[in-house]
N, C-alpha and C. Protein backbone atom coordinates (compact mmCIF):
# COMPACT_ATOMS: atom_id res chain seq x y z
N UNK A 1 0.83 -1.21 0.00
CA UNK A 1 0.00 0.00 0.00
C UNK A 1 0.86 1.26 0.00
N UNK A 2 2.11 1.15 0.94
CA UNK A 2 2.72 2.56 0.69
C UNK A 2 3.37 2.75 -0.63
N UNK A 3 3.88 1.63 -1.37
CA UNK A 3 4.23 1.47 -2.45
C UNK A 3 3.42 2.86 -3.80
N UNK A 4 1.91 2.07 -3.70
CA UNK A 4 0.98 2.34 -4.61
C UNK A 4 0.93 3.97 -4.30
N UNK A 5 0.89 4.38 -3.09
CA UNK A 5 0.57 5.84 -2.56
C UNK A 5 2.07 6.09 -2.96
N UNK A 6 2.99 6.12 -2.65
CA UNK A 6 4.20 7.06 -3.27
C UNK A 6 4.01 7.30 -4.86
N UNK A 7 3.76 5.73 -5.35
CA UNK A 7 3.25 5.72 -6.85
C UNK A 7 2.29 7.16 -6.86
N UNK A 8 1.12 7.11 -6.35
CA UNK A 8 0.37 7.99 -7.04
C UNK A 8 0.53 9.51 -6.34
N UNK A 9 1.25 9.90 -5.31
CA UNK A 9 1.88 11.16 -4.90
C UNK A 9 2.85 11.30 -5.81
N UNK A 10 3.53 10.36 -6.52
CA UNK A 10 4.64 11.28 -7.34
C UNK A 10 4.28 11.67 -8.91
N UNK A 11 3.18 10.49 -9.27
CA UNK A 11 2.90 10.63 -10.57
C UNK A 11 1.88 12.02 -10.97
N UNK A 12 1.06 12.18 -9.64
CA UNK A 12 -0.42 13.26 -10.24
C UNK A 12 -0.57 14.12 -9.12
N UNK A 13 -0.13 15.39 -8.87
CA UNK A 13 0.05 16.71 -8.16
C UNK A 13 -1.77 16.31 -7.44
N UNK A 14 -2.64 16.50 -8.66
CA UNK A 14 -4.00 16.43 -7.44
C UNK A 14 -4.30 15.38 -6.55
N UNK A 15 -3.64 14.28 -7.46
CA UNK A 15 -4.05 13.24 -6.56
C UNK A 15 -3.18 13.45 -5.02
N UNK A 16 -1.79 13.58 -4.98
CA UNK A 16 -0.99 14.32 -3.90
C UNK A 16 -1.66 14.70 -3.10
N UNK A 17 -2.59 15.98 -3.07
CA UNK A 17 -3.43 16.85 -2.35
C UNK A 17 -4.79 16.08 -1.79
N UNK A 18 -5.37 15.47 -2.55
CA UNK A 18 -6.49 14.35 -2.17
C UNK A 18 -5.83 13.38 -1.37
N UNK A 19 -5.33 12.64 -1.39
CA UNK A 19 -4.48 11.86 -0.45
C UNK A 19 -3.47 12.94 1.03
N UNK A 20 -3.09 13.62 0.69
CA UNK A 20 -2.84 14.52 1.75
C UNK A 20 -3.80 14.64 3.11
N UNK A 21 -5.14 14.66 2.16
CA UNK A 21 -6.39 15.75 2.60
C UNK A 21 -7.03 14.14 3.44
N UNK A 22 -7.24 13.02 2.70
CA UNK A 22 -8.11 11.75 3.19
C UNK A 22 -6.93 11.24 4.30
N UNK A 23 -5.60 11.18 4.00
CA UNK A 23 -5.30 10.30 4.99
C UNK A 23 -5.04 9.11 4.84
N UNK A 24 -4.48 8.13 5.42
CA UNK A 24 -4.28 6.61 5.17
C UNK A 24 -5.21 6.26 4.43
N UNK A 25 -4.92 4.95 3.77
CA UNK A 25 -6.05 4.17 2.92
C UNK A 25 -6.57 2.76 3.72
N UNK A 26 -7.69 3.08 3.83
CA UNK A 26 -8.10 2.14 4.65
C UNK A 26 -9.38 1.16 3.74
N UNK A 27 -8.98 0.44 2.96
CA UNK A 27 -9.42 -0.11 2.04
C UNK A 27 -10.20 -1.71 2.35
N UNK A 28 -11.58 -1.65 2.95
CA UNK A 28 -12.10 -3.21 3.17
C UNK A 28 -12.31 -4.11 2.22
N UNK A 29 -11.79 -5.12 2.57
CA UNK A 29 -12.21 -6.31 1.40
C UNK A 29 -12.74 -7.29 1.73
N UNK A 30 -13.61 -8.27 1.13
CA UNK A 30 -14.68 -9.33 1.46
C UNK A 30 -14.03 -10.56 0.77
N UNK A 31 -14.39 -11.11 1.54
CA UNK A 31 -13.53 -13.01 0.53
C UNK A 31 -14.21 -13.08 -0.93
N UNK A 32 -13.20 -13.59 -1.49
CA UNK A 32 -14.53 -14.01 -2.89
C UNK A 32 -15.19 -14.91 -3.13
N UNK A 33 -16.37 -14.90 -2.57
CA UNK A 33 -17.20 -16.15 -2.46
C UNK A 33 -18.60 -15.64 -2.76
N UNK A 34 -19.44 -16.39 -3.27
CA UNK A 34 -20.94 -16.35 -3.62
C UNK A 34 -21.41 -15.20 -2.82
N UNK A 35 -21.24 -15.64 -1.57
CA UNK A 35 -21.84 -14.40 -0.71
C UNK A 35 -21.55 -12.81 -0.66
N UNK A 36 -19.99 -12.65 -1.07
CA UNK A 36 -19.75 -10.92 -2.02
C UNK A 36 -20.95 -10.83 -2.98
N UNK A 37 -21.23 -11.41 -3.82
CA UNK A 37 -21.36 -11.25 -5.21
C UNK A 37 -23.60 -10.78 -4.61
N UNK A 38 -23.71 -11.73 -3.98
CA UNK A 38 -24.88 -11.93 -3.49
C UNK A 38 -25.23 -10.51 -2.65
N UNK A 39 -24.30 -10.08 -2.23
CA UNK A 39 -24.61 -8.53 -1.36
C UNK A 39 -24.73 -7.43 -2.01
N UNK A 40 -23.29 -7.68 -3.10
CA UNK A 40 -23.62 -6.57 -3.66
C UNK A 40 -24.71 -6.50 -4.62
N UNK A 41 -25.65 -7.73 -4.84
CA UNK A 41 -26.25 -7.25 -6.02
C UNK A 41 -27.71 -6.84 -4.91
N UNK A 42 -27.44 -7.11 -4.05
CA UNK A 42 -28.80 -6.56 -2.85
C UNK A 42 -28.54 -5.00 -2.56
N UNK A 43 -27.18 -4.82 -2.52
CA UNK A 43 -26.80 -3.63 -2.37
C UNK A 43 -27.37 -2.39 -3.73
N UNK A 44 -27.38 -2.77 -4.50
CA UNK A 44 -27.73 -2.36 -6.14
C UNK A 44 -28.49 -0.93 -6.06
N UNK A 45 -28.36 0.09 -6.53
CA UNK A 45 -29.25 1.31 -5.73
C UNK A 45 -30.04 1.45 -4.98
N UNK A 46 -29.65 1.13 -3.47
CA UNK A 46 -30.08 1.30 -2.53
C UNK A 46 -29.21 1.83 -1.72
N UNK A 47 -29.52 3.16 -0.61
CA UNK A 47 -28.30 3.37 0.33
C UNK A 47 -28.08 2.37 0.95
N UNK A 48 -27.00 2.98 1.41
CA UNK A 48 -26.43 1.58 2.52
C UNK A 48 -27.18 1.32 3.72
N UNK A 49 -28.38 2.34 4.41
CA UNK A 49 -28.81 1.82 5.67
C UNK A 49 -29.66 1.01 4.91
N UNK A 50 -30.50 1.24 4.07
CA UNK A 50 -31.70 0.47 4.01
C UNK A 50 -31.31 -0.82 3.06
N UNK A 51 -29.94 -1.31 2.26
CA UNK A 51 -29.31 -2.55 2.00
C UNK A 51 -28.74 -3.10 3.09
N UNK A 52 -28.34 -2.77 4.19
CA UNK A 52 -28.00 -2.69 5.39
C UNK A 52 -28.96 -3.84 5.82
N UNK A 53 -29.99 -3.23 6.10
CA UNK A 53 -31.24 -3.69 6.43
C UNK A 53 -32.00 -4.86 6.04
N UNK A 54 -31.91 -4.84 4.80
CA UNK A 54 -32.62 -5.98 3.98
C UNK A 54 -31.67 -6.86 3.70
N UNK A 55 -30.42 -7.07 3.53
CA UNK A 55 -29.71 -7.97 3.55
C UNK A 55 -29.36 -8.61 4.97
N UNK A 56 -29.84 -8.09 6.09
CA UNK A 56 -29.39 -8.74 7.60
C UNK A 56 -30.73 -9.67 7.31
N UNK A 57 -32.01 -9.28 7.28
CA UNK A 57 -33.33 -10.03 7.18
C UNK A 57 -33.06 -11.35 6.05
N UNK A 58 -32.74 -10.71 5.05
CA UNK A 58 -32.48 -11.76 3.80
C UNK A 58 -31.82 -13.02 4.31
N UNK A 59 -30.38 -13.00 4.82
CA UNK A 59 -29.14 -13.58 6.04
C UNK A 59 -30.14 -14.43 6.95
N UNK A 60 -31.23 -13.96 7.53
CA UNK A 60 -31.60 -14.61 8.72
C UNK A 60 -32.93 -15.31 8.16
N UNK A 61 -32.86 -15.10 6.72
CA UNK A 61 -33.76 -16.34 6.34
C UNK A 61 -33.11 -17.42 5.56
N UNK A 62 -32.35 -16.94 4.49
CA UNK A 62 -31.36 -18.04 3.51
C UNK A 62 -30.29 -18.68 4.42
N UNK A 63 -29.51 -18.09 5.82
CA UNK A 63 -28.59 -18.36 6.49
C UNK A 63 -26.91 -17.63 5.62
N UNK A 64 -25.96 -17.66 6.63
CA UNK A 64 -25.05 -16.66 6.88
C UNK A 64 -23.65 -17.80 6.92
N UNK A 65 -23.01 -17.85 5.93
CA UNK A 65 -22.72 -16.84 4.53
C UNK A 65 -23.85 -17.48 3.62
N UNK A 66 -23.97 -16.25 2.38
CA UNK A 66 -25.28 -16.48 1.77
C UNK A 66 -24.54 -17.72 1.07
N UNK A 67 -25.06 -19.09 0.66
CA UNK A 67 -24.58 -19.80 -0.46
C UNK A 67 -25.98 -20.45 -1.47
N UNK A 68 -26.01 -20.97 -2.51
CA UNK A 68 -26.60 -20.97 -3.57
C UNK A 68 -28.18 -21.83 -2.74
N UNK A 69 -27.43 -22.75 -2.38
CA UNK A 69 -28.53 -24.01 -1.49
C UNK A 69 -29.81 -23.04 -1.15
N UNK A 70 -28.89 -22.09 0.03
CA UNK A 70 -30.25 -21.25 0.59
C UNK A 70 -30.67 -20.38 0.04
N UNK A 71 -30.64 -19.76 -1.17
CA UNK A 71 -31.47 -19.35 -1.80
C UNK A 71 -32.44 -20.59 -2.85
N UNK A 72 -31.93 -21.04 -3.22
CA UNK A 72 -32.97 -21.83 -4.33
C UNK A 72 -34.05 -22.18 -3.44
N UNK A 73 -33.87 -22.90 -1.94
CA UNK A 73 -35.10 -22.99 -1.11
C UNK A 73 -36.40 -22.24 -0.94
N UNK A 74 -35.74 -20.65 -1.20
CA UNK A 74 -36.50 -19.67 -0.56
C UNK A 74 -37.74 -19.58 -2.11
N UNK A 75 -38.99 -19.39 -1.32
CA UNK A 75 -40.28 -19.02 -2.47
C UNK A 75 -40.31 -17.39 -2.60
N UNK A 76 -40.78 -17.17 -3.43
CA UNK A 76 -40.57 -15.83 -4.02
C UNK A 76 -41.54 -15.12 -3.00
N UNK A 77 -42.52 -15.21 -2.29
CA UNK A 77 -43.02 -14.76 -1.26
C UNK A 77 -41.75 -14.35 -0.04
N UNK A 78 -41.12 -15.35 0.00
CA UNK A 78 -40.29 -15.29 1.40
C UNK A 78 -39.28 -13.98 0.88
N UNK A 79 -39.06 -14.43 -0.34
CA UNK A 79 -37.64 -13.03 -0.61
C UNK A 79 -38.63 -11.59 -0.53
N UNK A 80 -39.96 -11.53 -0.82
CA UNK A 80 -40.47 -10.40 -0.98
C UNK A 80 -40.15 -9.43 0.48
N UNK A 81 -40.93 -10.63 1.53
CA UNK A 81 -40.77 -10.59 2.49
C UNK A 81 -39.97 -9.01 3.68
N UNK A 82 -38.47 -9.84 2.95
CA UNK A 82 -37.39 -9.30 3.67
C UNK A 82 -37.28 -7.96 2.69
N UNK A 83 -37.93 -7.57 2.18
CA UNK A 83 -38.23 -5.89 1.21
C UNK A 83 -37.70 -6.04 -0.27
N UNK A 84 -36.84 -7.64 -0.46
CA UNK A 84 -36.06 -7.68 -2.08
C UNK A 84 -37.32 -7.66 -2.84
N UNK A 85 -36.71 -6.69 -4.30
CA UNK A 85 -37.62 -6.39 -5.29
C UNK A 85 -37.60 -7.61 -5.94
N UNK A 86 -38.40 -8.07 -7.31
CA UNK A 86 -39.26 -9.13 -7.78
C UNK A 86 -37.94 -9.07 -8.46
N UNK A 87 -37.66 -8.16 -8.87
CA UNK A 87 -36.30 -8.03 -10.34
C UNK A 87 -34.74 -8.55 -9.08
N UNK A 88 -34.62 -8.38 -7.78
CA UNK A 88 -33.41 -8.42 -7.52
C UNK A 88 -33.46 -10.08 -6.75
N UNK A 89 -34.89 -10.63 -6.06
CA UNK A 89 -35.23 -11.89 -6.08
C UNK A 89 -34.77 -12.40 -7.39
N UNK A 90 -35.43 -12.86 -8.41
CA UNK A 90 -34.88 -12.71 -9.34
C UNK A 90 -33.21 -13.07 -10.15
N UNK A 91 -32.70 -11.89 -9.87
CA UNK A 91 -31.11 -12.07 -10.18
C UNK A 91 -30.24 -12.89 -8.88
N UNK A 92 -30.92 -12.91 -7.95
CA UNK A 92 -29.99 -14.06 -6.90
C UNK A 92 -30.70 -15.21 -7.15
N UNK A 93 -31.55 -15.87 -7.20
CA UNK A 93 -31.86 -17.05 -8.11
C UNK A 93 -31.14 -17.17 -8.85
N UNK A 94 -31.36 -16.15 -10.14
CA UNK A 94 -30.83 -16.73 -11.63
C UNK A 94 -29.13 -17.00 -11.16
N UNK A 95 -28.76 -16.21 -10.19
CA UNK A 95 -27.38 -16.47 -9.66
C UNK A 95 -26.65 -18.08 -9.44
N UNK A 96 -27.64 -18.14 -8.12
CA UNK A 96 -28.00 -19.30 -7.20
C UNK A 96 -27.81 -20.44 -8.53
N UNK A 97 -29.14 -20.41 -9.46
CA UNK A 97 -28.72 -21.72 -10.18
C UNK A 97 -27.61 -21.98 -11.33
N UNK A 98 -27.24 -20.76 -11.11
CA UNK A 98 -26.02 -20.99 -12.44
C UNK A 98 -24.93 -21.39 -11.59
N UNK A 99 -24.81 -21.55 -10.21
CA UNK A 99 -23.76 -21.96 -9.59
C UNK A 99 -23.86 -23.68 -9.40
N UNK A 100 -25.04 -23.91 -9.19
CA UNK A 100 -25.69 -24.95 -9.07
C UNK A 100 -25.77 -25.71 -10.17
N UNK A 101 -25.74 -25.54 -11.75
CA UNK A 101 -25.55 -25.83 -12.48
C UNK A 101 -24.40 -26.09 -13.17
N UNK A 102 -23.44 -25.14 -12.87
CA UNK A 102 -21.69 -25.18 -12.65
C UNK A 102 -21.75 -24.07 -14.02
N UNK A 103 -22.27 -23.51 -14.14
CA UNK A 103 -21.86 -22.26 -14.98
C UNK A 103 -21.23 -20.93 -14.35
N UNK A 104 -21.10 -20.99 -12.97
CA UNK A 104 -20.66 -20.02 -12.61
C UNK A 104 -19.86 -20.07 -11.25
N UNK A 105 -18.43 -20.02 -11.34
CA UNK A 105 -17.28 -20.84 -10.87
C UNK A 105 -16.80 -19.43 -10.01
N UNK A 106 -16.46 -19.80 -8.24
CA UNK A 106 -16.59 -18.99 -7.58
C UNK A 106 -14.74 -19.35 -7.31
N UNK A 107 -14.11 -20.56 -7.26
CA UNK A 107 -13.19 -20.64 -6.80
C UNK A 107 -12.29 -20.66 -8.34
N UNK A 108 -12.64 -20.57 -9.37
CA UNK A 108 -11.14 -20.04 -10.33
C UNK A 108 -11.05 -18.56 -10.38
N UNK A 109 -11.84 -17.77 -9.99
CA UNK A 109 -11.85 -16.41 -10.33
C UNK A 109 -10.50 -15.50 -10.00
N UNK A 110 -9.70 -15.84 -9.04
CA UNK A 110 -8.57 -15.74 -8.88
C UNK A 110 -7.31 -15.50 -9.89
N UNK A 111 -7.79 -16.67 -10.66
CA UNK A 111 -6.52 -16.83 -11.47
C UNK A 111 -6.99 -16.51 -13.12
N UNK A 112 -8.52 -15.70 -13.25
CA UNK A 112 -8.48 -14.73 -14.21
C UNK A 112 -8.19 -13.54 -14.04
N UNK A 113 -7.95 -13.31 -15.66
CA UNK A 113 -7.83 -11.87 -16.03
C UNK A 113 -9.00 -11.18 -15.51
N UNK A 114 -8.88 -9.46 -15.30
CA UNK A 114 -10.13 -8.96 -15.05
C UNK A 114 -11.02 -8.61 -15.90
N UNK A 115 -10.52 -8.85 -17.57
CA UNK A 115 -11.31 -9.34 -18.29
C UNK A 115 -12.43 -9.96 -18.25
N UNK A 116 -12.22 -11.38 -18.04
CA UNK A 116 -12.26 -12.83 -18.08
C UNK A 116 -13.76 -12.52 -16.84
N UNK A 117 -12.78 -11.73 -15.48
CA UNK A 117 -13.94 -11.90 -14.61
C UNK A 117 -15.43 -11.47 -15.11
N UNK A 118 -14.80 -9.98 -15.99
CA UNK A 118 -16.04 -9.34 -15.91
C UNK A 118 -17.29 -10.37 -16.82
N UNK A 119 -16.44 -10.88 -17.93
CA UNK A 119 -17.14 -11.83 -18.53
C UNK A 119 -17.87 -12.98 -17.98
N UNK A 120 -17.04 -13.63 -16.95
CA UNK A 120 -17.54 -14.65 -16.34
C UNK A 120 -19.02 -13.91 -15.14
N UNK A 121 -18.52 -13.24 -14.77
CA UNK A 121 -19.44 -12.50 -13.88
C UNK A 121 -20.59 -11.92 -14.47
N UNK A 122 -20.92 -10.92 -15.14
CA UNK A 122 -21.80 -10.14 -16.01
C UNK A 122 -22.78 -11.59 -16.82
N UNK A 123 -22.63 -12.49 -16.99
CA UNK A 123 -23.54 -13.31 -17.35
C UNK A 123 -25.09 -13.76 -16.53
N UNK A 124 -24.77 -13.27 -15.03
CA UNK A 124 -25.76 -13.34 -14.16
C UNK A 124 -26.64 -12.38 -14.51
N UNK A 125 -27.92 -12.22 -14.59
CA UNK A 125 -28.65 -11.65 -14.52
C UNK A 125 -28.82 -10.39 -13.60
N UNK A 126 -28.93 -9.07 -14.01
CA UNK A 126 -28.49 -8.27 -12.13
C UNK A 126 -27.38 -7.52 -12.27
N UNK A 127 -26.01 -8.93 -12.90
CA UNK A 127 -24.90 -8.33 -12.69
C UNK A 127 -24.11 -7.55 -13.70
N UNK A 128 -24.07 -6.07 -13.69
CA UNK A 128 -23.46 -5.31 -15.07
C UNK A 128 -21.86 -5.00 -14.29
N UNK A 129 -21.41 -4.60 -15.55
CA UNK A 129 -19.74 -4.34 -15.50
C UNK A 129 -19.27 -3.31 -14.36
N UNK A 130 -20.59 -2.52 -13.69
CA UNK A 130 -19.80 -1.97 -12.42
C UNK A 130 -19.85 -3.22 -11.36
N UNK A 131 -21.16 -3.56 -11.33
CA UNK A 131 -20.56 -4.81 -10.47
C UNK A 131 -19.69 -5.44 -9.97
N UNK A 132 -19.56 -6.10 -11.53
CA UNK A 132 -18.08 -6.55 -11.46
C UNK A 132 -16.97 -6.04 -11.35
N UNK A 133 -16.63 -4.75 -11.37
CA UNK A 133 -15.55 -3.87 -11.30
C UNK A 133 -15.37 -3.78 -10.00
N UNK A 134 -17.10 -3.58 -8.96
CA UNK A 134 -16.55 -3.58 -7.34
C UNK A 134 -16.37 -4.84 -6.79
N UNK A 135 -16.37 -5.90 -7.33
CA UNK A 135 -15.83 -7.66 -7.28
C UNK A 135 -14.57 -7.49 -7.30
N UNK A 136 -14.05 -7.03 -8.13
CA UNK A 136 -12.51 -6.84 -9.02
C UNK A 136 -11.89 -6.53 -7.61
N UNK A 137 -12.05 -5.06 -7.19
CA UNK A 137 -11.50 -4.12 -6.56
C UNK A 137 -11.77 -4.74 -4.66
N UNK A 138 -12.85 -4.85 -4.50
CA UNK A 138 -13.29 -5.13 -3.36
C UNK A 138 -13.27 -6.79 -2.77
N UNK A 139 -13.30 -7.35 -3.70
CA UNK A 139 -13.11 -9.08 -3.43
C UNK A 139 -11.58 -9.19 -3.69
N UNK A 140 -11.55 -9.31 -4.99
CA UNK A 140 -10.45 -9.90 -5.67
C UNK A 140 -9.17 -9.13 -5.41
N UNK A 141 -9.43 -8.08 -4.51
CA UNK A 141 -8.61 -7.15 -4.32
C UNK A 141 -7.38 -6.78 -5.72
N UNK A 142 -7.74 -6.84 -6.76
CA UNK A 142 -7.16 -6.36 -8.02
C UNK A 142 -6.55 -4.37 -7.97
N UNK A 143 -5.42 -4.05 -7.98
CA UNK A 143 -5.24 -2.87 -8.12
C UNK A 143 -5.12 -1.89 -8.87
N UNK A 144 -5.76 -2.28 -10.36
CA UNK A 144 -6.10 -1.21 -11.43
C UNK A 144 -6.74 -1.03 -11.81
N UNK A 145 -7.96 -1.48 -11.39
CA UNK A 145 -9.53 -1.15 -12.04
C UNK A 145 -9.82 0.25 -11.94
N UNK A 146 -10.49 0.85 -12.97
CA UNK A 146 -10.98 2.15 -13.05
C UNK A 146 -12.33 1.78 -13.42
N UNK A 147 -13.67 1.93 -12.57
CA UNK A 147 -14.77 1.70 -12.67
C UNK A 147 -15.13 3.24 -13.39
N UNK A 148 -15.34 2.86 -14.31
CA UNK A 148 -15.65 4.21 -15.33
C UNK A 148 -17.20 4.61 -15.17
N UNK A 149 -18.07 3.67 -15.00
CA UNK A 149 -19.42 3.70 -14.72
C UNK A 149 -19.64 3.96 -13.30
N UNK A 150 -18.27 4.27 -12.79
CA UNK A 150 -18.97 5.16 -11.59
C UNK A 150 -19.49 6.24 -11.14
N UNK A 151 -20.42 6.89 -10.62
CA UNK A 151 -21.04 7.94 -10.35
C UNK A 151 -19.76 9.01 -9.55
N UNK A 152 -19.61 8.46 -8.60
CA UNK A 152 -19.11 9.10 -7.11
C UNK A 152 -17.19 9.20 -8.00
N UNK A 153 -16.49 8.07 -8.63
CA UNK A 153 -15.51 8.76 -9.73
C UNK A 153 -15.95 9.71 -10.65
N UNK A 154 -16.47 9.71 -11.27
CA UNK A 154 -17.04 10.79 -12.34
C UNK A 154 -16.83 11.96 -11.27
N UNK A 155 -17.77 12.37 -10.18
CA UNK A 155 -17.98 13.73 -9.81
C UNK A 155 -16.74 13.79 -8.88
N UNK A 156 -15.76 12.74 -8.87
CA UNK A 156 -14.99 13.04 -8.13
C UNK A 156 -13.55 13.93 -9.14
N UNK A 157 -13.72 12.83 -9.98
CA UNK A 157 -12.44 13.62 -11.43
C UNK A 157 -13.51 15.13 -11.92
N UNK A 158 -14.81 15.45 -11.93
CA UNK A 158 -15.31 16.51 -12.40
C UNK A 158 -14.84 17.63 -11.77
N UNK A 159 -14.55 17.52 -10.36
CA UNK A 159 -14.36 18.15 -9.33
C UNK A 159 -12.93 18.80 -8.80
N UNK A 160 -12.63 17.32 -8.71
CA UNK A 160 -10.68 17.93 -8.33
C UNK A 160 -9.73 17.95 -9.64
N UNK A 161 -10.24 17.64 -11.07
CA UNK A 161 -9.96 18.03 -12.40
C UNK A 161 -10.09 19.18 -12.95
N UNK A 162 -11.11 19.94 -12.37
CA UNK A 162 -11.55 21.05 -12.79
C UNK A 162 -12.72 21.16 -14.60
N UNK A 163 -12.98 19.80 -14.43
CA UNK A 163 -13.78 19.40 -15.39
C UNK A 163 -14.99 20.50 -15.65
N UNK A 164 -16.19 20.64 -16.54
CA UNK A 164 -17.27 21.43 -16.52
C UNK A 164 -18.10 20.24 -16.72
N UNK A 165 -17.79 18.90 -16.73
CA UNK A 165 -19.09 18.20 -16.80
C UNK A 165 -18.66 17.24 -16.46
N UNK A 166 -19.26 15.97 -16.43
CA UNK A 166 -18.76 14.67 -15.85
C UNK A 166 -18.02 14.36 -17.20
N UNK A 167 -16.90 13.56 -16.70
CA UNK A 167 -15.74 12.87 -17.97
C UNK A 167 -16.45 11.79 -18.39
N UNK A 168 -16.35 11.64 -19.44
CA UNK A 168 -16.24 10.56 -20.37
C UNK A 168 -15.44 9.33 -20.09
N UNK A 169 -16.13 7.99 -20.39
CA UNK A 169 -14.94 7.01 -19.99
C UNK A 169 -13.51 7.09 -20.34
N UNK A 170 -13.46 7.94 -22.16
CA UNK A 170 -11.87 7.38 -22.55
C UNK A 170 -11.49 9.14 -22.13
N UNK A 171 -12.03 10.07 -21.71
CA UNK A 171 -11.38 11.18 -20.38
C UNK A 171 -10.44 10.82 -18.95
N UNK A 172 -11.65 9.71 -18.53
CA UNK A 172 -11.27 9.50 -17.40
C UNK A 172 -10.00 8.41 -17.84
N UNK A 173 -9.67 7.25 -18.85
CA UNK A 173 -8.63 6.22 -18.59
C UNK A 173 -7.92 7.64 -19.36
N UNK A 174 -7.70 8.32 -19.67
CA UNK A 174 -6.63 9.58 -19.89
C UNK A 174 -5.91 9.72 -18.74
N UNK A 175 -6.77 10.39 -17.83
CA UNK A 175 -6.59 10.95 -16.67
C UNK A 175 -5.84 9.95 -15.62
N UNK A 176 -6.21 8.43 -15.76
CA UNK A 176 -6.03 7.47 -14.75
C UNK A 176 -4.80 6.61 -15.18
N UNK A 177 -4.21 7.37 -16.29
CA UNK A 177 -2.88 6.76 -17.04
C UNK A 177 -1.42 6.62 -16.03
N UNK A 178 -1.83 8.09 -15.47
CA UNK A 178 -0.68 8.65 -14.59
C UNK A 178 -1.18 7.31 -13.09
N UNK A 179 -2.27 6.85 -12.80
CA UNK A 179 -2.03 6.22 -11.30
C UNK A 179 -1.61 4.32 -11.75
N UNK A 180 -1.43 4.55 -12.74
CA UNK A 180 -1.16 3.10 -13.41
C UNK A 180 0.04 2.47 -12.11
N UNK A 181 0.05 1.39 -11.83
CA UNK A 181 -1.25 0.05 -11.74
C UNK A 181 -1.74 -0.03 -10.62
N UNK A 182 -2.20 1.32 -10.21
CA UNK A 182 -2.73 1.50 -8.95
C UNK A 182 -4.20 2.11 -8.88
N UNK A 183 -4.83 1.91 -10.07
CA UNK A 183 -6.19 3.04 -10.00
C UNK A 183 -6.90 2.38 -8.93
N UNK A 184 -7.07 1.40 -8.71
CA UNK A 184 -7.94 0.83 -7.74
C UNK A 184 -8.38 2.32 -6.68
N UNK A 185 -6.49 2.48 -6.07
CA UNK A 185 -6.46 2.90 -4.57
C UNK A 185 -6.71 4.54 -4.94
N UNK A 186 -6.48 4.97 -5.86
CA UNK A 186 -6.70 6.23 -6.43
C UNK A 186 -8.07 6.24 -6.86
N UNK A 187 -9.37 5.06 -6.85
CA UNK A 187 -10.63 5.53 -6.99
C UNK A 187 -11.17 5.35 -5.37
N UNK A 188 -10.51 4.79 -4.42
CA UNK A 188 -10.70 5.00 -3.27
C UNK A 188 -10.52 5.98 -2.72
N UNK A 189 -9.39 6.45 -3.13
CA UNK A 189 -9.37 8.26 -2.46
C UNK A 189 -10.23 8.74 -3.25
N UNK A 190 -10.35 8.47 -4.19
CA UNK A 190 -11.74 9.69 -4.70
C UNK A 190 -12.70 9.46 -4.47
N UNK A 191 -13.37 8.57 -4.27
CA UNK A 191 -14.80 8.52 -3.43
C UNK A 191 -14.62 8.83 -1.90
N UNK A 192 -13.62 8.56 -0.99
CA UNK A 192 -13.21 9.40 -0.11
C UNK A 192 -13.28 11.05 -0.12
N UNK A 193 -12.40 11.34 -0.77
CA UNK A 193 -12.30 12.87 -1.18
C UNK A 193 -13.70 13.64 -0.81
N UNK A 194 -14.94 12.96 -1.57
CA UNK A 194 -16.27 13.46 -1.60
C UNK A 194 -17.11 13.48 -0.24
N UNK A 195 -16.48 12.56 0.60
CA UNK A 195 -17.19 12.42 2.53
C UNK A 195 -16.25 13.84 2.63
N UNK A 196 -15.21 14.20 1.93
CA UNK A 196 -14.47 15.14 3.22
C UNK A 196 -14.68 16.55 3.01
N UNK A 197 -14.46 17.77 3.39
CA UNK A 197 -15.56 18.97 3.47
C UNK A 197 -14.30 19.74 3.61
N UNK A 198 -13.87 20.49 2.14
CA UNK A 198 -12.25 20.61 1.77
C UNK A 198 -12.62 22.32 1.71
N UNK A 199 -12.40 23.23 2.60
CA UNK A 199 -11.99 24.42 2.82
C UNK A 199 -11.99 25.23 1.14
C-alpha cells in the first residue's frame, strides 16, 4: 500500500493533495465467495442503511454466509418478504442456479484476467460491469480497475480536475494513465475525497 501511494503522490500533483487531505487508505475487502457477489447485487441502488437492512433479514432467512442451497429454497413470497424487489429476487436465483448448475465458478476467479472476470461475472442476470468492477477491486482485491461507470468517480475527477461536466470514460482512462497500476487505490481516495468537506 505505501508502495501504490508514493506511486500515485509522485505521478499526479491532485491526486498528492487528495491523499494529503483523506489520509491513510483504509481499504475493506470481502472473501470471494458467492456471498460478495450476493450482497452486492442486494446492495444495487439502494443506500447503505436500508441494504443494510434488507440484507441482515435476507441472512436470517437463507442463512449466513449467503450460499446458492439457501437461496434456491426460498419461495418468491419469502424473498419479498425481507423488502427484495421481484427483479433483484430474481437475479440471486438466476445467480444461485447458475452456480448450481456449474456455470458459474466462484473458486477459479482468482486466477483470471479482469477481463475474463467481468465476462464470467456479467452473465448473471443483475450483474453489469460496475458490479463486477466492485468484485474486481473489493473481493479480488485487483489494483487497477478504473470503474468508469462510476457515479461518485465521475464527480470526483469533475471536481478535483476542474472538469465542466462529468468525464467521459476514454477522459477519465486519460486521466487514470498517470495512477497506473494502482487506479484501484486512487478511486478510493476519490470517493473518499467526496465524505471530506475541503476548505
Amino acid at each position: 500500500m505505501r508502495k501504490a501511494i508514493n506511486h500515485l503522490k509522485s505521478s499526479d500533483p491532485v491526486m498528492r493533495g487528495i491523499i494529503e487531505r483523506v489520509g491513510p487508505c483504509r481499504m475493506e475487502f470481502s472473501e470471494p465467495v458467492f456471498h460478495s457477489l450476493a450482497e452486492a447485487i442486494v446492495y444495487q441502488q439502494l443506500n447503505g442503511k436500508a441494504a443494510e437492512t434488507i440484507f441482515k433479514r435476507f441472512t436470517a432467512l437463507c442463512g449466513e454466509p449467503v450460499v446458492p442451497a439457501g437461496i434456491v429454497k426460498l419461495t418468491d413470497a419469502q424473498m419479498r418478504s425481507v423488502g427484495l424487489s421481484k427483479q433483484k429476487s430474481s437475479y440471486l436465483r438466476d445467480m444461485a442456479e447458475r452456480v448450481v448448475r456449474g456455470e458459474l465458478d466462484f473458486g477459479h476467479l482468482q486466477e483470471m484476467t479482469d477481463e475474463a472476470v467481468i465476462r464470467h461475472l456479467t452473465q448473471v442476470k443483475g450483474v453489469g460491469v460496475w458490479t463486477a468492477h466492485m468484485f474486481l477491486m473489493f473481493t479480488l482485491k485487483r489494483p487497477n480497475v478504473l470503474p468508469t461507470g462510476d457515479f461518485g468517480v465521475q464527480m470526483a475527477i469533475k471536481k478535483h480536475y476542474n472538469k465542466r461536466k462529468l468525464p467521459k470514460p476514454l477522459q477519465m482512462e486519460k486521466i487514470a494513465k498517470a495512477w497506473e497500476p494502482y487506479r484501484s487505490v486512487a478511486c478510493w481516495y476519490l470517493w473518499r475525497s467526496l465524505d471530506i468537506k475541503t476548505v
